[in-house]
Protein backbone atom coordinates (compact mmCIF):
# COMPACT_ATOMS: atom_id res chain seq x y z
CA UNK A 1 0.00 0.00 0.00
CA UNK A 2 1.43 3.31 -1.17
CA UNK A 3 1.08 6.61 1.34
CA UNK A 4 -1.17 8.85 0.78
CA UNK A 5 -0.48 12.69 0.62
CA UNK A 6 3.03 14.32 0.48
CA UNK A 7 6.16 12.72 1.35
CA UNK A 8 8.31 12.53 4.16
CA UNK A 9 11.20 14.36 4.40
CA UNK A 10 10.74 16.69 1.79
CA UNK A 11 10.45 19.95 3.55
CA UNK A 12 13.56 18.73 5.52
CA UNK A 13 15.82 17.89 2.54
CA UNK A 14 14.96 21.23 1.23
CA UNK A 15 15.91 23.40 4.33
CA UNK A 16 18.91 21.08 5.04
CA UNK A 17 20.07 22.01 0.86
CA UNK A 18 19.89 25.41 1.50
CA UNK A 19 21.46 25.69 4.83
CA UNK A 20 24.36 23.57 2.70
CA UNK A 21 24.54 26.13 0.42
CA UNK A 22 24.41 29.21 2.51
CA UNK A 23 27.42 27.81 4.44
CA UNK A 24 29.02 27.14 1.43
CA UNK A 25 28.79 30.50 -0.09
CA UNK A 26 29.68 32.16 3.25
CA UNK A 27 32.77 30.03 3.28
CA UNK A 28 33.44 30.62 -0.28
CA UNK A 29 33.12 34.44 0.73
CA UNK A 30 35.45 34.37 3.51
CA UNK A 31 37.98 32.96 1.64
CA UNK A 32 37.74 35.36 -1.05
CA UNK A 33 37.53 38.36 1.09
CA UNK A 34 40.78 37.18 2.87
CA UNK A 35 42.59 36.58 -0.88
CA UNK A 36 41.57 40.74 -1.39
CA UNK A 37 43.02 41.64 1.97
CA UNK A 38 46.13 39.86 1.81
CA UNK A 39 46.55 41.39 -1.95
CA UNK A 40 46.13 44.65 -1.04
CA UNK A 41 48.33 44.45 1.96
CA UNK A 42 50.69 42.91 -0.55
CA UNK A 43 50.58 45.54 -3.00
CA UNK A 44 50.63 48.11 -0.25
CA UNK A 45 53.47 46.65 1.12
CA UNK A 46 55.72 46.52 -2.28
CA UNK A 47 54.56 49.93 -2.74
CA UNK A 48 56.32 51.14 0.42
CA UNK A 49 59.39 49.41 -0.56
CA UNK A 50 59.30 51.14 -3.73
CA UNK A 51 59.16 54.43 -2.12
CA UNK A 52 62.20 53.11 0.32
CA UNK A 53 64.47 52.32 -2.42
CA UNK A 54 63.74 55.92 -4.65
CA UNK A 55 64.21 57.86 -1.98
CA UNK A 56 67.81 56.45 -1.04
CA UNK A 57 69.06 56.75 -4.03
């Protein structure tokens, strides 16, 4: 005999995929975010040391 009406776990599948995928994008984010900091300090950084070594000579 087959159920009758909607099935089971559905509605929790669905919430559980997209709680997945918000934590995954957040992650995703993060780790992105900290790539564009540590460029810029990079860049920020070399820029300094350019200023250093024109000014000494």
């Amino acid at each position: 005999m087959t159920k009758k009406g909607k099935a089971k776990n559905t509605v929790n599948k669905a919430k559980h995929t997209r709680l997945m995928k918000q934590k995954e994008n957040k992650l995703r984010l993060e780790k992105q975010r900290t790539k564009e900091r540590l460029k810029a300090i990079i860049k920020k950084a070399n820029e300094h040391k350019e200023d250093d070594s024109t000014t000494n000579n």
